[in-house]
Structures are given as C-alpha cells and as structure tokens.
C-alpha atoms as a PDB file:
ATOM      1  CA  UNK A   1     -68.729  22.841 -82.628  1.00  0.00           C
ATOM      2  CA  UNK A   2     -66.871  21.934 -79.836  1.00  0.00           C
ATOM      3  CA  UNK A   3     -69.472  19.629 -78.473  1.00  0.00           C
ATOM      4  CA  UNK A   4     -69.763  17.531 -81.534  1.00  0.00           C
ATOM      5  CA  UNK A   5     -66.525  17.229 -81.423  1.00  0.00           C
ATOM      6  CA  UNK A   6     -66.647  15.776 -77.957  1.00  0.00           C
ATOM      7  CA  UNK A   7     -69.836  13.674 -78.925  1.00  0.00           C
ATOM      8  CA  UNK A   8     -67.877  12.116 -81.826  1.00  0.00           C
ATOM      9  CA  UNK A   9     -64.473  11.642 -79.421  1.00  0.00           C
ATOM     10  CA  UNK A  10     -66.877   9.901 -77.160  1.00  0.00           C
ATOM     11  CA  UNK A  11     -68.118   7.366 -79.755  1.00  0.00           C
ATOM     12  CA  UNK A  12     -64.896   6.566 -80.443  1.00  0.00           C
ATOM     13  CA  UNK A  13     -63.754   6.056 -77.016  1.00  0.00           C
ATOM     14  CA  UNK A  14     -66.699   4.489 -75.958  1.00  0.00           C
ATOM     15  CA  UNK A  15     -68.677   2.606 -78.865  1.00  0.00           C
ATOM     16  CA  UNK A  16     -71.990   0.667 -78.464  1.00  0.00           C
ATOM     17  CA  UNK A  17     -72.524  -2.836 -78.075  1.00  0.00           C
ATOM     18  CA  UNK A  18     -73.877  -2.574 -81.704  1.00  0.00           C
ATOM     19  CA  UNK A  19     -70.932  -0.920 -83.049  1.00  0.00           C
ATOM     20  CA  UNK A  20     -68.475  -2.917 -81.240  1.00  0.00           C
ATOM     21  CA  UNK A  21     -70.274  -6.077 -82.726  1.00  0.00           C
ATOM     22  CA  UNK A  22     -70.093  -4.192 -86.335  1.00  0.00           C
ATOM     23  CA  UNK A  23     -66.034  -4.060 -85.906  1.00  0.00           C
ATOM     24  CA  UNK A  24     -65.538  -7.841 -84.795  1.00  0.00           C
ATOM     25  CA  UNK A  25     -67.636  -8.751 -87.862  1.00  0.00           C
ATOM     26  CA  UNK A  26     -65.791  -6.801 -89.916  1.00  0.00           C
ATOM     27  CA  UNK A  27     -62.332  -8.216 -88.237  1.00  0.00           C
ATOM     28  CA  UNK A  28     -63.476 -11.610 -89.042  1.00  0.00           C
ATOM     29  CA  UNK A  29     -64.713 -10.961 -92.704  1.00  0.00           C
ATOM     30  CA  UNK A  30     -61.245  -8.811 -93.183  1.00  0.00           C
ATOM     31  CA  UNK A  31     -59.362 -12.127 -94.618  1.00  0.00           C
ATOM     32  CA  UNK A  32     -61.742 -12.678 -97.007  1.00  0.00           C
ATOM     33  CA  UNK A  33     -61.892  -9.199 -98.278  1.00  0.00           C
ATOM     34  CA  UNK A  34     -58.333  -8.800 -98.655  1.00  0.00           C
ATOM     35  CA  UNK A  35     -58.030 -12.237-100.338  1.00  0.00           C
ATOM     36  CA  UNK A  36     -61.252 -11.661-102.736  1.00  0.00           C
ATOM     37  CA  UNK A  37     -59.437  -8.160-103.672  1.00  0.00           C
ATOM     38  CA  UNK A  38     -56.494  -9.914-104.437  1.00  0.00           C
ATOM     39  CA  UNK A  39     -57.035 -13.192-105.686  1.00  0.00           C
ATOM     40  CA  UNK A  40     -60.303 -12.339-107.415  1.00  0.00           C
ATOM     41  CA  UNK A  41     -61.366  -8.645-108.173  1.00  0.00           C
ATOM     42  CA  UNK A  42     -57.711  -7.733-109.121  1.00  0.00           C
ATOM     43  CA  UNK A  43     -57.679 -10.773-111.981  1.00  0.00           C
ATOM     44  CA  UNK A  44     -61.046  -9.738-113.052  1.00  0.00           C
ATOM     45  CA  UNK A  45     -60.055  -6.382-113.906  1.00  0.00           C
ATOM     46  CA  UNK A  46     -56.656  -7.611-115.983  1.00  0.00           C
ATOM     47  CA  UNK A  47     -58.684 -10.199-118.046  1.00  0.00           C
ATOM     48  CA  UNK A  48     -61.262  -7.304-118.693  1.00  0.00           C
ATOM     49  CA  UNK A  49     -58.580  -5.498-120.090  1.00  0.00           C
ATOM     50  CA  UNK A  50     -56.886  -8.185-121.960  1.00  0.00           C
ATOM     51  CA  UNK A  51     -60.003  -8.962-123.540  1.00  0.00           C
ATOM     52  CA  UNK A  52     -60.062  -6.007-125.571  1.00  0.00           C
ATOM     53  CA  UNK A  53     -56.352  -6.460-126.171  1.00  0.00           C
ATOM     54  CA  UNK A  54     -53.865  -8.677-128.477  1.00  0.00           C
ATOM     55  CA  UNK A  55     -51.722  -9.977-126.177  1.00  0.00           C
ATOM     56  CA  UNK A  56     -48.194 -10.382-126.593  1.00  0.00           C
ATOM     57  CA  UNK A  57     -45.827 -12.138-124.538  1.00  0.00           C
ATOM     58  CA  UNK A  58     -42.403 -10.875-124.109  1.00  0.00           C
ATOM     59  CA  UNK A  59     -39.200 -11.573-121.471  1.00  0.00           C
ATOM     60  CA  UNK A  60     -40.890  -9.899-118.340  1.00  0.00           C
ATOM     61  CA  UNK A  61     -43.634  -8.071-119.889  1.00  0.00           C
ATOM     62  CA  UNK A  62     -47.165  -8.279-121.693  1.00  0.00           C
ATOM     63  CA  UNK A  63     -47.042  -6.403-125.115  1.00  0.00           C
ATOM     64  CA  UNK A  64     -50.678  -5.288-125.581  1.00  0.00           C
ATOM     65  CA  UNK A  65     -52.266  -3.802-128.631  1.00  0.00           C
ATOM     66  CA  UNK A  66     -56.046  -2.808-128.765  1.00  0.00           C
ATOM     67  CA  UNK A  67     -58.622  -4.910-130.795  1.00  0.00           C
ATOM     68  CA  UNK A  68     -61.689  -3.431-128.857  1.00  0.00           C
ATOM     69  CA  UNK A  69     -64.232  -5.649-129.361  1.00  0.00           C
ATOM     70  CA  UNK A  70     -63.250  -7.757-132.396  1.00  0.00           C
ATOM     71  CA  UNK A  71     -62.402 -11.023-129.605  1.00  0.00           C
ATOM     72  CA  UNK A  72     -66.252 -10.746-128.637  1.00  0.00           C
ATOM     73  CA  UNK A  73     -67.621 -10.387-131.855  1.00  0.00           C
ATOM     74  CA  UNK A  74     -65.508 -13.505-133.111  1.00  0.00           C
ATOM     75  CA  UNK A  75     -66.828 -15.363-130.187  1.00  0.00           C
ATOM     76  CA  UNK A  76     -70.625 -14.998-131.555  1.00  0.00           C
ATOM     77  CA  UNK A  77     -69.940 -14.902-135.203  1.00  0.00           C
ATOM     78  CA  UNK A  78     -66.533 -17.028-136.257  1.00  0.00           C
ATOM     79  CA  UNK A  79     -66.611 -19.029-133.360  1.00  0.00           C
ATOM     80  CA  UNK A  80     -69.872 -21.591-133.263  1.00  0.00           C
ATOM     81  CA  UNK A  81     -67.707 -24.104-131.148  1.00  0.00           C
ATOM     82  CA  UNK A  82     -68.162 -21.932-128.441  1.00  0.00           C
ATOM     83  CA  UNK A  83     -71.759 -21.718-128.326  1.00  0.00           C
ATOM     84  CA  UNK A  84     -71.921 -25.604-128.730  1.00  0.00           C
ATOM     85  CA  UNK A  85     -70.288 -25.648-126.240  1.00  0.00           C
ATOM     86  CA  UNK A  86     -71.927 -23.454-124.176  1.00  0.00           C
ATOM     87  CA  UNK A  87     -75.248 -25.613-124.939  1.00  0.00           C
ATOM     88  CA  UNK A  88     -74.198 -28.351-123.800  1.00  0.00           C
ATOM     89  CA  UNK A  89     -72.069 -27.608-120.114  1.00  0.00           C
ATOM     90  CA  UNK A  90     -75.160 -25.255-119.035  1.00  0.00           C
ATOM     91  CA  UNK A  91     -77.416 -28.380-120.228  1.00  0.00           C
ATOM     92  CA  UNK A  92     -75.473 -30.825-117.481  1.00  0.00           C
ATOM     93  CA  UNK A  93     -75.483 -27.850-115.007  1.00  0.00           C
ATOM     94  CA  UNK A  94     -79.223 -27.847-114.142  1.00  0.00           C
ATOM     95  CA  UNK A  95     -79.282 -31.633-113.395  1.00  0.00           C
ATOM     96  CA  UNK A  96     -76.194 -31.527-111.615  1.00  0.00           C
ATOM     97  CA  UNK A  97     -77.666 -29.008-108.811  1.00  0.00           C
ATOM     98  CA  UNK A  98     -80.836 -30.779-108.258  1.00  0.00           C
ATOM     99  CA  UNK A  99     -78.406 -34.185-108.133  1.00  0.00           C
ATOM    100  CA  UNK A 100     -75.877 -32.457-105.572  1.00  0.00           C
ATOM    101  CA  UNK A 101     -78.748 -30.353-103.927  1.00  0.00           C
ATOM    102  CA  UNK A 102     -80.723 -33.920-103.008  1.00  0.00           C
ATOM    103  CA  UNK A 103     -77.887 -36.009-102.290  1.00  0.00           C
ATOM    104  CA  UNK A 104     -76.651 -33.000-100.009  1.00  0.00           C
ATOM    105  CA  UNK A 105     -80.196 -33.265 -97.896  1.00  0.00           C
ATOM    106  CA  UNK A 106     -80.225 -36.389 -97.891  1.00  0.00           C
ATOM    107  CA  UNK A 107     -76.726 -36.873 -96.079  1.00  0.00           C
ATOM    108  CA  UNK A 108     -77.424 -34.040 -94.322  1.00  0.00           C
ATOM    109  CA  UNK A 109     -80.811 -35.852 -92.480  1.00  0.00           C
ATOM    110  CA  UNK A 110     -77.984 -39.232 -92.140  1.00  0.00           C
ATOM    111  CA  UNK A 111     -75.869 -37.458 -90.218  1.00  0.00           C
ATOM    112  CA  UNK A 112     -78.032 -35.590 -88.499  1.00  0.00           C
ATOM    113  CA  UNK A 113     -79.349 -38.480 -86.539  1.00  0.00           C
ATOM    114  CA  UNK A 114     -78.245 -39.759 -83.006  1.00  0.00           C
ATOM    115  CA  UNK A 115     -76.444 -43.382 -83.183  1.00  0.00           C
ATOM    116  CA  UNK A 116     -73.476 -45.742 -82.642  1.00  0.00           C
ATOM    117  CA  UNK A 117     -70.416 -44.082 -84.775  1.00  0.00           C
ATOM    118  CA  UNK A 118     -72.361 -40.610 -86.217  1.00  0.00           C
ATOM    119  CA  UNK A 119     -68.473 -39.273 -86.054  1.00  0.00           C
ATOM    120  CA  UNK A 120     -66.780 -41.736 -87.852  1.00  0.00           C
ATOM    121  CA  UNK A 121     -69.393 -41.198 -90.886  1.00  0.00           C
ATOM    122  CA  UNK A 122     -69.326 -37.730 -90.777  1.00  0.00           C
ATOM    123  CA  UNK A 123     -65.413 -38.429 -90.643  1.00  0.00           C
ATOM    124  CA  UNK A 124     -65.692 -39.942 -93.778  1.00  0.00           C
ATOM    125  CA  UNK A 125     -68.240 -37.871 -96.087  1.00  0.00           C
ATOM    126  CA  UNK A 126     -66.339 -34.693 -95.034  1.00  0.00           C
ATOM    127  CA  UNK A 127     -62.588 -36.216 -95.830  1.00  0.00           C
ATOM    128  CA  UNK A 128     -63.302 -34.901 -99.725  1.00  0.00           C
ATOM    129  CA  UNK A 129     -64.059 -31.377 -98.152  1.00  0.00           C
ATOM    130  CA  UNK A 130     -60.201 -31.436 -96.661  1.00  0.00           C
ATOM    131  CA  UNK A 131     -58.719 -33.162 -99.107  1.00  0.00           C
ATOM    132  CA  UNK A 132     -60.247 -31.693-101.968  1.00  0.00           C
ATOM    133  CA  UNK A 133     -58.500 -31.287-105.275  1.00  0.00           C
ATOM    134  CA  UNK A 134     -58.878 -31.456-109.028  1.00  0.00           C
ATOM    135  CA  UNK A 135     -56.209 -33.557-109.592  1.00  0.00           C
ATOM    136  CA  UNK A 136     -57.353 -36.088-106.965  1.00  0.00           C
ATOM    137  CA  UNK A 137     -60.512 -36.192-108.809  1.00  0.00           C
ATOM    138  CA  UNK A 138     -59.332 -36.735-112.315  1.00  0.00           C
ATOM    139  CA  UNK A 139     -57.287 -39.229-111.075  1.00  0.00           C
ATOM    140  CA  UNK A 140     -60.334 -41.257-109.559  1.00  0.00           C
ATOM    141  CA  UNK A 141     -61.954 -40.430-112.668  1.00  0.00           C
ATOM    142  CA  UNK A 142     -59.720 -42.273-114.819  1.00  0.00           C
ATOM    143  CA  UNK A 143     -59.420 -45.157-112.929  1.00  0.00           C
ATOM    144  CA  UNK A 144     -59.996 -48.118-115.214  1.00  0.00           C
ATOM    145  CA  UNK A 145     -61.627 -50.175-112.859  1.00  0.00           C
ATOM    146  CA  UNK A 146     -64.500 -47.200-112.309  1.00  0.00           C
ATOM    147  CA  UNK A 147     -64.497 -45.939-115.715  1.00  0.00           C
ATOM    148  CA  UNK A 148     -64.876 -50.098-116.867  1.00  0.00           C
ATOM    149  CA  UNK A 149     -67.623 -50.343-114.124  1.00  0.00           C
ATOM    150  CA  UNK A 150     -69.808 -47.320-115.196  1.00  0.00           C
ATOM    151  CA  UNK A 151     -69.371 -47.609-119.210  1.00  0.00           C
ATOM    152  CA  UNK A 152     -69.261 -51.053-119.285  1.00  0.00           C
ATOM    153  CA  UNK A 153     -65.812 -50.830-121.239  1.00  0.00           C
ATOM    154  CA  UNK A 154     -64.723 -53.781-123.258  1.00  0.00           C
ATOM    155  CA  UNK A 155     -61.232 -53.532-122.685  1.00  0.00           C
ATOM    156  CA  UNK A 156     -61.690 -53.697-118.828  1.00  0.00           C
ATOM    157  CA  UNK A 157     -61.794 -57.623-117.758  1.00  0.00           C
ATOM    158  CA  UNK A 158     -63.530 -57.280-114.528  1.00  0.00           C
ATOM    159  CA  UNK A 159     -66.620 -55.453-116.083  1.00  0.00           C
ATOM    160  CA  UNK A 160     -66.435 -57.226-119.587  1.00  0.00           C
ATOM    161  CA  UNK A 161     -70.118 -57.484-121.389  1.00  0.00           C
ATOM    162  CA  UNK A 162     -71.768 -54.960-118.759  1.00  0.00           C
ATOM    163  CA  UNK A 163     -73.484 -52.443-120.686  1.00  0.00           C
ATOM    164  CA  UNK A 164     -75.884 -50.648-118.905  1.00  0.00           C
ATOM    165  CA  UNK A 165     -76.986 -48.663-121.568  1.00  0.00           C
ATOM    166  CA  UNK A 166     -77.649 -51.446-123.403  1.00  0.00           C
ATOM    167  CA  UNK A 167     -79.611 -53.305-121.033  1.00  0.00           C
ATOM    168  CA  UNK A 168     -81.733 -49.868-120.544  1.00  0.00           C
ATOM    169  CA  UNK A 169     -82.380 -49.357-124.460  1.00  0.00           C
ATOM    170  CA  UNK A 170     -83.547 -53.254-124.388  1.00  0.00           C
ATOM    171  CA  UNK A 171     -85.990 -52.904-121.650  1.00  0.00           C
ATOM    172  CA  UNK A 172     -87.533 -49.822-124.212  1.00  0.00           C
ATOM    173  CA  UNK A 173     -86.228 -47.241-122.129  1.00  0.00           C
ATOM    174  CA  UNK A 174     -85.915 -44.437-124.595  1.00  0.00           C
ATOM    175  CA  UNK A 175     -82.523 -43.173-125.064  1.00  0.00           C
ATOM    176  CA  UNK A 176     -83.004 -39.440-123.904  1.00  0.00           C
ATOM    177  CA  UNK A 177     -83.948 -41.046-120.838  1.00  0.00           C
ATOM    178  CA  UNK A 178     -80.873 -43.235-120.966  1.00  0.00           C
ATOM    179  CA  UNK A 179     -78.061 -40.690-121.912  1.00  0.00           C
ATOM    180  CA  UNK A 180     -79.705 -39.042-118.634  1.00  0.00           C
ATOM    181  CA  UNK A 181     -79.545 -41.876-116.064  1.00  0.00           C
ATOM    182  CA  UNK A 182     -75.926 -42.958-117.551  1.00  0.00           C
ATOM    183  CA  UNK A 183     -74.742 -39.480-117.059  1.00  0.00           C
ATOM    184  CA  UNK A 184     -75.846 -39.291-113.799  1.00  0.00           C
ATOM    185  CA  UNK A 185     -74.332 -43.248-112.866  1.00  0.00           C
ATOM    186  CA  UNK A 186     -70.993 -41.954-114.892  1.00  0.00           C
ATOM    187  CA  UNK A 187     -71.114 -38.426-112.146  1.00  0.00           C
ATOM    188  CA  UNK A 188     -71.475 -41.010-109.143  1.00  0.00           C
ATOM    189  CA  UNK A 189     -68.315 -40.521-107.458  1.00  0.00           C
ATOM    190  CA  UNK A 190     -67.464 -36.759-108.154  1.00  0.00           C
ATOM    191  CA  UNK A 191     -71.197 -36.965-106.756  1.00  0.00           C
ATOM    192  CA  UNK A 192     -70.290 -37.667-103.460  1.00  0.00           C
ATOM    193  CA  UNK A 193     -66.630 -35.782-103.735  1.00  0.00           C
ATOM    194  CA  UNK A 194     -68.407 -32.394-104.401  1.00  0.00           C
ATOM    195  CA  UNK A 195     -71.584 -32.913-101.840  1.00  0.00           C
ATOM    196  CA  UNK A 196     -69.027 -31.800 -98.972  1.00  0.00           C
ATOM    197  CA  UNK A 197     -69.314 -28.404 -98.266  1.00  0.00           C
ATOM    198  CA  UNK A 198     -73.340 -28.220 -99.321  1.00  0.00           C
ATOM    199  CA  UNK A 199     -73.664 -31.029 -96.175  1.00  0.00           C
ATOM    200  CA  UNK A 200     -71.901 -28.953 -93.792  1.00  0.00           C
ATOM    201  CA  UNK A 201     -73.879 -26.028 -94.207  1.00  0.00           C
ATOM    202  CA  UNK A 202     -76.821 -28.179 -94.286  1.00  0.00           C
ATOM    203  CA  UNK A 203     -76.011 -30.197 -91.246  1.00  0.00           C
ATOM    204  CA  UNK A 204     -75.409 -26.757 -89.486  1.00  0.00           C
ATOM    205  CA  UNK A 205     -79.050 -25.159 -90.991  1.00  0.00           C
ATOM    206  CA  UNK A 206     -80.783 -28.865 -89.544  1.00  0.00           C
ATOM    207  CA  UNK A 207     -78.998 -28.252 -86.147  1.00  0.00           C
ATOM    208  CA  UNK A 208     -80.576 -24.848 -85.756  1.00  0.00           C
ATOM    209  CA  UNK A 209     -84.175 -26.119 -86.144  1.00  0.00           C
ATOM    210  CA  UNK A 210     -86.329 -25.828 -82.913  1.00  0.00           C
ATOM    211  CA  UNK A 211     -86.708 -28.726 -80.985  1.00  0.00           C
ATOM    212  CA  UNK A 212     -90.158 -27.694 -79.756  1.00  0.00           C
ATOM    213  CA  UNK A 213     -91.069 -27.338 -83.553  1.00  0.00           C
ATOM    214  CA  UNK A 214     -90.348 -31.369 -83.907  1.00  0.00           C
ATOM    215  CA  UNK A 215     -91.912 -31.739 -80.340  1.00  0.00           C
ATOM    216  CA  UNK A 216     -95.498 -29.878 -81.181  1.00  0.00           C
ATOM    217  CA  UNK A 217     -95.269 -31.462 -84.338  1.00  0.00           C
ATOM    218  CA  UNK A 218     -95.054 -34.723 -82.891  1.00  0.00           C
ATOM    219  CA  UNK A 219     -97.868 -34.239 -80.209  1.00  0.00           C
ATOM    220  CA  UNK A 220    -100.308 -33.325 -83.377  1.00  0.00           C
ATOM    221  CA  UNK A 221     -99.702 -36.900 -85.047  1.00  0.00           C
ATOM    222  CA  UNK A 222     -97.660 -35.448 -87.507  1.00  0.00           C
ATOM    223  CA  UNK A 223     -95.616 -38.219 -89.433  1.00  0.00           C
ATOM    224  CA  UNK A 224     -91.953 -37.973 -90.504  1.00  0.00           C
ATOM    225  CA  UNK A 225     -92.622 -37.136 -94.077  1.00  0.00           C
ATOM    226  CA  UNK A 226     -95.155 -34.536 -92.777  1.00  0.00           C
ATOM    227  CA  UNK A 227     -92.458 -32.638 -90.501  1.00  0.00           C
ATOM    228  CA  UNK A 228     -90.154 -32.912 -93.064  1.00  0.00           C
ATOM    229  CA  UNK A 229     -91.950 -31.027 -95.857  1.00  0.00           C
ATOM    230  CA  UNK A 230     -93.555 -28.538 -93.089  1.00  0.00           C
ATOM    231  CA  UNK A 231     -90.696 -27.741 -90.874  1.00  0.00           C
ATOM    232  CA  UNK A 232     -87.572 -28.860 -91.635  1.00  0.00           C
ATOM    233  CA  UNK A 233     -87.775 -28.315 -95.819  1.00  0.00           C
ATOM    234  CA  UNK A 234     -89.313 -24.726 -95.089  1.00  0.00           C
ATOM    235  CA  UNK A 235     -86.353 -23.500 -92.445  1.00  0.00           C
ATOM    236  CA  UNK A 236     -84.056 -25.155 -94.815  1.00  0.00           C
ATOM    237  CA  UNK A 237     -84.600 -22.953 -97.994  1.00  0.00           C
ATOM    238  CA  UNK A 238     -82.089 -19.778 -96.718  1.00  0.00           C
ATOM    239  CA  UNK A 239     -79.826 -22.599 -96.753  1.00  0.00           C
ATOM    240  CA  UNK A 240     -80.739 -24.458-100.027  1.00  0.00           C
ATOM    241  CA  UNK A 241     -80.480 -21.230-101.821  1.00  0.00           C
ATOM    242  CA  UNK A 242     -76.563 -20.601-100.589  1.00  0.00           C
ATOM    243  CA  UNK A 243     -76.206 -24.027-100.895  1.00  0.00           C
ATOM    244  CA  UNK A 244     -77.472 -23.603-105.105  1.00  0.00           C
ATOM    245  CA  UNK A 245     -74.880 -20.587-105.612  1.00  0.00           C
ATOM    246  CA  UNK A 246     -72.469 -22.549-103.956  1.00  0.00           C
ATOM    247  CA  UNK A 247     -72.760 -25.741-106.227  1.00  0.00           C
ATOM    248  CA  UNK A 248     -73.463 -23.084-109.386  1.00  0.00           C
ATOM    249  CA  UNK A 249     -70.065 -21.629-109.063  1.00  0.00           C
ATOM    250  CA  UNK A 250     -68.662 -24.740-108.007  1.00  0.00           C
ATOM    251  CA  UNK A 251     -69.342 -26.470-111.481  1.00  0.00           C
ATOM    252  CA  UNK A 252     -68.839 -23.633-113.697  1.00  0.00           C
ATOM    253  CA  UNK A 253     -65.322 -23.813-112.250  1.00  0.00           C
ATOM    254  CA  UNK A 254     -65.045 -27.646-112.833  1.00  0.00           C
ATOM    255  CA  UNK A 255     -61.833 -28.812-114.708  1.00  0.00           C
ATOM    256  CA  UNK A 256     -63.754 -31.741-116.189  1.00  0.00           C
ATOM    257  CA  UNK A 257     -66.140 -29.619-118.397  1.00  0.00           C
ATOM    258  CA  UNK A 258     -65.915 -28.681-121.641  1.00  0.00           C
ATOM    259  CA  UNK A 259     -65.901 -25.318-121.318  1.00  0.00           C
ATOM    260  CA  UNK A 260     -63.016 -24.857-118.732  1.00  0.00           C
ATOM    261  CA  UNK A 261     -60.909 -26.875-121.233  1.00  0.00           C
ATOM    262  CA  UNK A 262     -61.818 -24.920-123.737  1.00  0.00           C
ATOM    263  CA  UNK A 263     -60.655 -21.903-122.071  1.00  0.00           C
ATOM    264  CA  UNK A 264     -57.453 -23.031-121.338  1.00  0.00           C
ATOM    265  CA  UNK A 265     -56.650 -24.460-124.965  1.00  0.00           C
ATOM    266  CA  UNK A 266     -56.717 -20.818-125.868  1.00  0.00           C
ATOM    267  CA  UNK A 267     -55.089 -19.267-122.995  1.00  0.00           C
ATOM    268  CA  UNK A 268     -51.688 -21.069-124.226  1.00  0.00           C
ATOM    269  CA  UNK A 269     -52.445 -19.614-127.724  1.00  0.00           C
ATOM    270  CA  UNK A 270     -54.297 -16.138-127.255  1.00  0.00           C
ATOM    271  CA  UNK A 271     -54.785 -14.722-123.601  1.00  0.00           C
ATOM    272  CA  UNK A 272     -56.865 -11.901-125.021  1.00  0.00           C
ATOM    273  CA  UNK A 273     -59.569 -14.306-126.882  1.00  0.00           C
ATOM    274  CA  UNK A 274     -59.077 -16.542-124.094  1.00  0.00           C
ATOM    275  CA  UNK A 275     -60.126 -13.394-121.544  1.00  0.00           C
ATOM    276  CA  UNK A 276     -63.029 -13.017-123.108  1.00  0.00           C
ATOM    277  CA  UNK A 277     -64.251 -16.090-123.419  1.00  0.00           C
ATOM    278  CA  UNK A 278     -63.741 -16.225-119.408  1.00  0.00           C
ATOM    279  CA  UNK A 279     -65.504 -13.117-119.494  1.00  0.00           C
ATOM    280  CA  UNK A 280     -68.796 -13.875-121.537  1.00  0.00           C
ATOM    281  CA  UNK A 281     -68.959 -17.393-119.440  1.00  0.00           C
ATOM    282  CA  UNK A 282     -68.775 -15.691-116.219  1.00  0.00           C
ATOM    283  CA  UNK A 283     -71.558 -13.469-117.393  1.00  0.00           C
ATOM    284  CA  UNK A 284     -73.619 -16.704-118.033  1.00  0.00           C
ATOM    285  CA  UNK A 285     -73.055 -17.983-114.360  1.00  0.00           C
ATOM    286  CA  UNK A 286     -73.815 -14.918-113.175  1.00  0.00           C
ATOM    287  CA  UNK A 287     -77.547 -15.117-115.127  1.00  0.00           C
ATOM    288  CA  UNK A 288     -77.898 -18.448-113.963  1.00  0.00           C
ATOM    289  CA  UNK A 289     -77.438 -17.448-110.175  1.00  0.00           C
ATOM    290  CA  UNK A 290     -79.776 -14.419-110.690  1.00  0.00           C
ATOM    291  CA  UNK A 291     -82.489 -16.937-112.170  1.00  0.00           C
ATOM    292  CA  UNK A 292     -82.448 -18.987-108.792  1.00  0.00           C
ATOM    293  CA  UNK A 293     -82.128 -15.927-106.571  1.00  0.00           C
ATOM    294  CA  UNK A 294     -85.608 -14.617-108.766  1.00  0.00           C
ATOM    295  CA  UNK A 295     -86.894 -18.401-108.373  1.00  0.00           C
ATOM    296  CA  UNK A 296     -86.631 -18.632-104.339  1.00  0.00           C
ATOM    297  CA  UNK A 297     -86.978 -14.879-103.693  1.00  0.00           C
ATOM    298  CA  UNK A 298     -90.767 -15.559-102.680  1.00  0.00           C
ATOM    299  CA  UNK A 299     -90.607 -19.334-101.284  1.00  0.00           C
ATOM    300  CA  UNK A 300     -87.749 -18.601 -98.900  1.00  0.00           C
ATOM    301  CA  UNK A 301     -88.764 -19.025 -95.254  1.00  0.00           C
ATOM    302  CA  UNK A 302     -86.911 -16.930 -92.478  1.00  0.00           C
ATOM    303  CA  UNK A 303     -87.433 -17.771 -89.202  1.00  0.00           C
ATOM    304  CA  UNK A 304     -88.567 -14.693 -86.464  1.00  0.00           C
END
C-alpha cells in the first residue's frame, strides 16, 4: 500500500511531459470554462426553469408559479406566428453560410498572398472583428444613403429611379431568383462585417499548409485551380466545418432577424413564454449544427 502511495506522490511531484502539457492546456482553456459556466450554462438552466413557469416580477424577486408545459404547447398550437417565423429566418440561414463561408475563402486566399501593403488590408478586413457590435451594425444598416443604394428607395435623391429589382424582373429574371440576389445585395455590408473571425481562422488553416505540397504540386504541372481543389480545399475542411458552427451560431444570435426580435417582444411581456421560445429555437440551431457535423463527418480531411 505503501508503495502506491509513493508511486502516486511521485506523479505528483514529478509529472510527465504529457501530463504537464495536459495542465497548461487546461490553464489556458480555464477562462473559458469559468466564463461559459457563468455567462452561459448558468442562464440556460434559469430559462429552462422559467419556461415551465409564470413569471412574476416583483421589487427584488421573481414570483414563479408552475404552468409545466402549457408555454410549449401554446408555442405549436396558439402560436402560428412563431412557426412563420421560424420558416422563414432558418430559410435565410442556409444561404447566408454558403455566402459568409465563400466570401470568408475567398479573403482568406487575398490575404494570404505576398505583396506591397498585405498588413494594411488585413488591417482593414479585421477592424469589424475588434470593433464589432450590434449597434454599430444597425446603425450602418439604416443609413439612408445604403439602404437608398440597395432598394433603390424613392425618397433617397442620390439613388432616385434605381430599382434593381425592377431592372432584374424586366430582363425575365424570375422573381424567386430575384428576391434571392436582392437579399443577398441588401446583406452586402453585414457581409463583410461578419466574415471577420471565419478569415482569421482561415488565414491561420492556409498558413499551416505544406509548402512542399504547393512545391510537388507545382513540379507535376498542376495549375492554380488544380492545387486549389486538391490541396488547399481538402486541408481546409477541419477548418470550414468550425468555421460553419461558427457562422451558424453567429446568425441565430443576430439582432436583425426576426426571430431574435421576436423573442425579445415577449421577454418585456412574459419571461416564461419568452424562455421557451429561446429554448425550442436553440434546439433548432442545435439540429442545424448536427446536420453539418453528419454532412462533413466523411469528407473531412486530417492531415498525418
């Protein structure tokens, strides 16, 4: 007994290179623990419970009195708002990840390359990353002159008689095609404002490609688009796939949609219906990041 005792003491006193590695990851992950127990899992749990609850707000205290699971069942049955909804921000989702996925890559390869001020570019496609904030956005967003420029809005002077819908719907473009392409011109900017943080890890997954892999490549008459699609798109998938989650939760979060909006019209009124409408959307984000995870679980390529 004695002697494990000794062996264990020893460990402790003397760890491995392995273990010691285990602890500084740990040390550097600690932050985020603490702050997703706090800021996150702690929430999570007190709108699960207010969900089943009528909420009550009183001078320093939450009066709560249980409904069990009349909020849910009035989501689904009295509630068809909700589904429409529903319908209709998950229907601008899947667009808006291959949009922000591509325009990622492709700024990504820009800054990837070697010439006269790379810095001062990267400088400026990473400023939304630091300076990042709803507000800042919706203010853009309502700027006349933009909102004039996109929607070709009468009332704007600048823009007057620009319609590109219009012009699109003349030239027989049919108009499911058209609501499409205008939604995309009308998501230029908070294009480019969200594409921050998906280029950085994207820049970092390009930077970690083998040289010798380009090199070879090269020395077999391989052309750009070739290495592209056989090298670089292949190492890049580990990446693409955080990069999807990333932009998944992103959106669902986004003050903008529908849905958010929605939320928080009731959450002045009724916290508990409010809760679990959080609830049931969360649930759909979470199905949505499961589909991609089943979709690249076979056509992800890790390097060895």
């Amino acid at each position: 007994m004695s002697g494990v005792l000794q062996g264990l003491w020893k460990k402790i006193r003397h760890p491995s290179y392995e273990r010691k590695k285990s602890r500084t990851g740990f040390l550097f992950i600690a932050p985020w623990l603490v702050g997703s127990i706090w800021f996150f899992l702690i929430p999570f749990m007190d709108s699960f419970i207010y969900s089943f609850n009528k909420i009550t707000i009183n001078l320093g205290s939450l009066d709560k009195v249980s409904v069990g699971f009349s909020h849910y069942k009035d989501i689904f049955t009295g509630d068809p708002t909700f589904l429409i909804i529903a319908y209709d921000v998950l229907n601008r989702i899947w667009y808006e990840i291959i949009l922000t996925i591509v325009f990622s890559v492709f700024l990504a390869l820009l800054m990837n390359g070697k010439y006269k001020g790379r810095i001062l570019v990267r400088a400026v496609f990473f400023l939304p990353v630091i300076i990042a904030s709803g507000v800042i956005v919706e203010v853009f967003n309502s700027a006349s002159v933009v909102n004039g420029m996109m929607s070709g809005a009468q009332q704007t002077p600048l823009f007057q008689g620009i319609e590109f819908s219009s012009l699109l719907l003349k030239a027989g473009v049919s108009p499911a095609v058209t609501d499409v392409l205008m939604r995309i011109i009308n998501s230029i900017f908070a294009l480019v404002w969200r594409s921050g943080v998906q280029t950085i890890l994207l820049l970092s997954g390009l930077q970690t490609v083998p040289k010798t892999a380009y090199e070879a490549a090269q020395i077999e008459g391989a052309t750009p688009w070739e290495i592209f699609w056989k090298i670089t798109f292949p190492l890049l998938t580990p990446i693409l796939v955080l990069c999807s989650f990333y932009t998944v939760v992103d959106l669902s979060n986004d003050p903008s949609h529908l849905m958010v909006k929605y939320i928080y019209k009731f959450a002045k009124i009724n916290i508990g219906y409010a809760s679990a409408l959080a609830n049931i959307w969360f649930l759909f984000i979470v199905l949505i990041v499961a589909l991609i995870f089943l979709i690249f679980r076979k056509r992800t390529f890790f390097e060895e």
